[in-house]
C-alpha atoms as a PDB file:
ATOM      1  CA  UNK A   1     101.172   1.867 173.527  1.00  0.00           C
ATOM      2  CA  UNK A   2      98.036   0.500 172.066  1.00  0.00           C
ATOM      3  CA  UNK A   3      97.467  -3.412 171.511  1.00  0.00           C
ATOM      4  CA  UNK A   4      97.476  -3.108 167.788  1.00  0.00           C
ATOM      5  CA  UNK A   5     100.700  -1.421 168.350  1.00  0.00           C
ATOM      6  CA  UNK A   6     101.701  -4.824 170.351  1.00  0.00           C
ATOM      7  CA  UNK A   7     100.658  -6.429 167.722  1.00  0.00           C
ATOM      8  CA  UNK A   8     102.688  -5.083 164.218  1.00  0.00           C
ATOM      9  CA  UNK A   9     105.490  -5.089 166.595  1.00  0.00           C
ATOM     10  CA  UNK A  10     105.470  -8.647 166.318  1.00  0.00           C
ATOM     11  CA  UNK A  11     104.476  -8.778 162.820  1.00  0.00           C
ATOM     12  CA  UNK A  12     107.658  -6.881 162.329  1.00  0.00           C
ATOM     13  CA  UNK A  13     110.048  -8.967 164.893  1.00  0.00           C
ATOM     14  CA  UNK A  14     108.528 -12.224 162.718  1.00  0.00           C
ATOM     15  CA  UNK A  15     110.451 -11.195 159.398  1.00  0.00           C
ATOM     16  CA  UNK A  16     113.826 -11.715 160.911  1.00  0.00           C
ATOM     17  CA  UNK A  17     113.344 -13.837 163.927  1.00  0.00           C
ATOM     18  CA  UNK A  18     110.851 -15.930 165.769  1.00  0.00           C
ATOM     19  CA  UNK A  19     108.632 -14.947 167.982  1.00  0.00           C
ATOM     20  CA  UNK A  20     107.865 -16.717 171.716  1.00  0.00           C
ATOM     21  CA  UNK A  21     105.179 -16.180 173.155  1.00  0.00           C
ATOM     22  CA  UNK A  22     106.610 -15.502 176.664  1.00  0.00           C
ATOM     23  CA  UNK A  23     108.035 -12.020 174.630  1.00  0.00           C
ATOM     24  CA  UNK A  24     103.704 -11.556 174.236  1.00  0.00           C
ATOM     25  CA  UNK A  25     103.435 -12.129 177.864  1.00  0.00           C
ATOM     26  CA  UNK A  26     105.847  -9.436 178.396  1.00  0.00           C
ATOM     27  CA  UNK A  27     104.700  -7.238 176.052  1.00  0.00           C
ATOM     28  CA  UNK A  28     101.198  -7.270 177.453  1.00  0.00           C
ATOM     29  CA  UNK A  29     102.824  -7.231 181.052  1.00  0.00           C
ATOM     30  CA  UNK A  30     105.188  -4.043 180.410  1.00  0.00           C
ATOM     31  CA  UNK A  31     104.299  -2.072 177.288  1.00  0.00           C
ATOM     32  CA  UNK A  32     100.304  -2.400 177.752  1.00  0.00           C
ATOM     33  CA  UNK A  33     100.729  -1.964 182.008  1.00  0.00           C
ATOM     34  CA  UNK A  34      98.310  -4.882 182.633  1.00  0.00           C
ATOM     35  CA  UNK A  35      98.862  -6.568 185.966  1.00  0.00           C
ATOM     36  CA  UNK A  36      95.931  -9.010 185.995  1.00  0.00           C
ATOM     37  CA  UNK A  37      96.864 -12.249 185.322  1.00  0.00           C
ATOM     38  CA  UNK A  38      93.428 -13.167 183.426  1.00  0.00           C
ATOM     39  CA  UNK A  39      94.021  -9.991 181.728  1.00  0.00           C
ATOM     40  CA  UNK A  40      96.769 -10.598 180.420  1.00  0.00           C
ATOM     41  CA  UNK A  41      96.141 -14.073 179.204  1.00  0.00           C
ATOM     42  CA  UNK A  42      92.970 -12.606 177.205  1.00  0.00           C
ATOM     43  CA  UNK A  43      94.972 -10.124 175.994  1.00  0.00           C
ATOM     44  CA  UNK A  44      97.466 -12.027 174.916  1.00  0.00           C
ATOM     45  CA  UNK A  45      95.094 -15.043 172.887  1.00  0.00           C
ATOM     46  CA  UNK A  46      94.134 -11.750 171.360  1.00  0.00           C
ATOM     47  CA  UNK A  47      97.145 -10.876 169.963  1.00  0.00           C
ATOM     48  CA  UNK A  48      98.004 -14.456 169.554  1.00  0.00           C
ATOM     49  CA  UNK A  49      94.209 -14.631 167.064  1.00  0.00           C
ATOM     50  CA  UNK A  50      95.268 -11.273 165.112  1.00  0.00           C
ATOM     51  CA  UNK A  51      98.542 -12.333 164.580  1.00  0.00           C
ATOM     52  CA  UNK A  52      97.735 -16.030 163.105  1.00  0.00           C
ATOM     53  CA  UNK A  53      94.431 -14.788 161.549  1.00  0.00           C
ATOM     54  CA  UNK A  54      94.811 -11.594 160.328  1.00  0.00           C
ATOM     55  CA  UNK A  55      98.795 -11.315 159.486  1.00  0.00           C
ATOM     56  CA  UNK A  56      99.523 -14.995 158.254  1.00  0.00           C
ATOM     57  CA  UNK A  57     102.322 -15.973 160.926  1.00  0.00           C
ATOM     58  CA  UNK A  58     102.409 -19.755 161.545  1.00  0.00           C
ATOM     59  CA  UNK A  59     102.298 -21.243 164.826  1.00  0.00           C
ATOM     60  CA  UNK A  60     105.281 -23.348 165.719  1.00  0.00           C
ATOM     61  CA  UNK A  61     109.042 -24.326 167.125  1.00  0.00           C
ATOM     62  CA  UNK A  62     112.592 -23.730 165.988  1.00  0.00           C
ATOM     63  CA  UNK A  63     114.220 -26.242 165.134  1.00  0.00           C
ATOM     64  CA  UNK A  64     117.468 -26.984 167.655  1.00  0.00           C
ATOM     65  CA  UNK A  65     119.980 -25.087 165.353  1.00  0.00           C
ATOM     66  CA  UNK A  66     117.638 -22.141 165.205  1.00  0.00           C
ATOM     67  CA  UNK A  67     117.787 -21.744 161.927  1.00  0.00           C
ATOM     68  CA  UNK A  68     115.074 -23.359 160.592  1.00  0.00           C
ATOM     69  CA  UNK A  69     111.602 -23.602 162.454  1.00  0.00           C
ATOM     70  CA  UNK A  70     108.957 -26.602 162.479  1.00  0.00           C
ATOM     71  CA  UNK A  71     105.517 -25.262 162.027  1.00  0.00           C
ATOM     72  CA  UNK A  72     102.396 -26.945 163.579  1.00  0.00           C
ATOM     73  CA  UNK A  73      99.903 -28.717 161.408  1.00  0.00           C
ATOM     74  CA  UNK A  74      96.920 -26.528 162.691  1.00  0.00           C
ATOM     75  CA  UNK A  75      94.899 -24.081 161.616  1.00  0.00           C
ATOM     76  CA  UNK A  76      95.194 -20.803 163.222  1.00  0.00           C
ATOM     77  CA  UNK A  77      91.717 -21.724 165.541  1.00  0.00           C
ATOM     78  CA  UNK A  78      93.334 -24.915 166.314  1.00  0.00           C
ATOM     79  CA  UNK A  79      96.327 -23.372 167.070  1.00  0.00           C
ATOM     80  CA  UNK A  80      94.953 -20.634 169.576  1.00  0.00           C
ATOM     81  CA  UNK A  81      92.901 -23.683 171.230  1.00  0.00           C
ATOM     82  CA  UNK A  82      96.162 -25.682 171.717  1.00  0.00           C
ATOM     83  CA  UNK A  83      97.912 -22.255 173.255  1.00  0.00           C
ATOM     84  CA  UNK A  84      95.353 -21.876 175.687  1.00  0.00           C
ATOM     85  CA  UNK A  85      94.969 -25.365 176.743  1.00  0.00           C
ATOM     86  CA  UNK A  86      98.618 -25.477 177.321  1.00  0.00           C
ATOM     87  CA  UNK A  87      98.431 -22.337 179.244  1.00  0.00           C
ATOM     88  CA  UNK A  88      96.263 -23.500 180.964  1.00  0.00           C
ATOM     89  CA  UNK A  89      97.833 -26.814 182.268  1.00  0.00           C
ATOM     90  CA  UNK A  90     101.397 -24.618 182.697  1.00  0.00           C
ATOM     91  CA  UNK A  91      99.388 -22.561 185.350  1.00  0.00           C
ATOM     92  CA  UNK A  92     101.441 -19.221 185.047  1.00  0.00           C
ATOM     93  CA  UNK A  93     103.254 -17.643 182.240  1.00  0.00           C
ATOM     94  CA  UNK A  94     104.840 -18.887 180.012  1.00  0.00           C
ATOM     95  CA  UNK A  95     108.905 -18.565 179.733  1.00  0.00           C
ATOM     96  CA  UNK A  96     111.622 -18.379 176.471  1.00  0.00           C
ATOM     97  CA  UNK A  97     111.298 -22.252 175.208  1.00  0.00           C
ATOM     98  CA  UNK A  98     107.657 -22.978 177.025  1.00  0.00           C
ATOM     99  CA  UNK A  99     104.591 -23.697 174.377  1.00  0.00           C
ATOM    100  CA  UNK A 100     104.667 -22.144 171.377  1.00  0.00           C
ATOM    101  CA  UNK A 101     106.709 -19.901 168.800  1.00  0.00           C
ATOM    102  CA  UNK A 102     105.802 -17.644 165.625  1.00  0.00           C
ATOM    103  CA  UNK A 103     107.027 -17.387 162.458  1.00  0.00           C
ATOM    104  CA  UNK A 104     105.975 -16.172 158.713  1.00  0.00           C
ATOM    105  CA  UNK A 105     105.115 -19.340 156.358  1.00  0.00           C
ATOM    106  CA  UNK A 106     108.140 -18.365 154.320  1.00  0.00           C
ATOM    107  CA  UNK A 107     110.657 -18.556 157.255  1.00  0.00           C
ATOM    108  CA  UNK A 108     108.194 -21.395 158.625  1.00  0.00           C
ATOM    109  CA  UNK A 109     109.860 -23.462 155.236  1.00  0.00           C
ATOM    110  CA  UNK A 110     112.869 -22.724 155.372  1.00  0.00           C
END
């Protein structure tokens, strides 16, 4: 599997559920084979940028029902820098519920 494979996966998951970034981690982790942990944090920012940038999701949280979802007032480079900061400050992956979710803007409103 290649990373732009990773990536419309996603796209794809987004237009009937949300998307946590922990299922990136994993993504990265099992379908890409990538061990290193730096690795896998660049490689997952990286899907993190194409998927905000270049296919429109919004960065976010459900909301506790699930059936809504509460995106964050940032732009998509705002968004990425808030991801890795909190990353950062976690100090290992991410799990289901940790930092950040995805969504599509129409989903995002609902």
């Amino acid at each position: 599997m290649k990373l732009n494979d990773v990536v419309l996966d996603f796209v794809e998951e987004s237009h009937d559920d949300h998307v946590g970034l922990w299922e990136i981690v994993r993504a990265v982790r099992e379908d890409l084979g990538v061990s290193d942990n730096a690795e896998v944090r660049r490689l997952t920012l990286e899907v993190v940028a194409s998927l905000l940038r270049e296919h429109g999701l919004v960065a976010g949280k459900p909301t506790p029902d699930w059936r809504g979802f509460v995106p964050w007032p940032l732009s998509p480079e705002e968004a990425e820098r808030r991801i890795e900061e909190e990353w950062a400050a976690l100090g290992r992956d991410p799990n289901l519920w940790e930092i950040v979710w995805f969504d599509t803007p129409q989903r995002a409103g609902d």
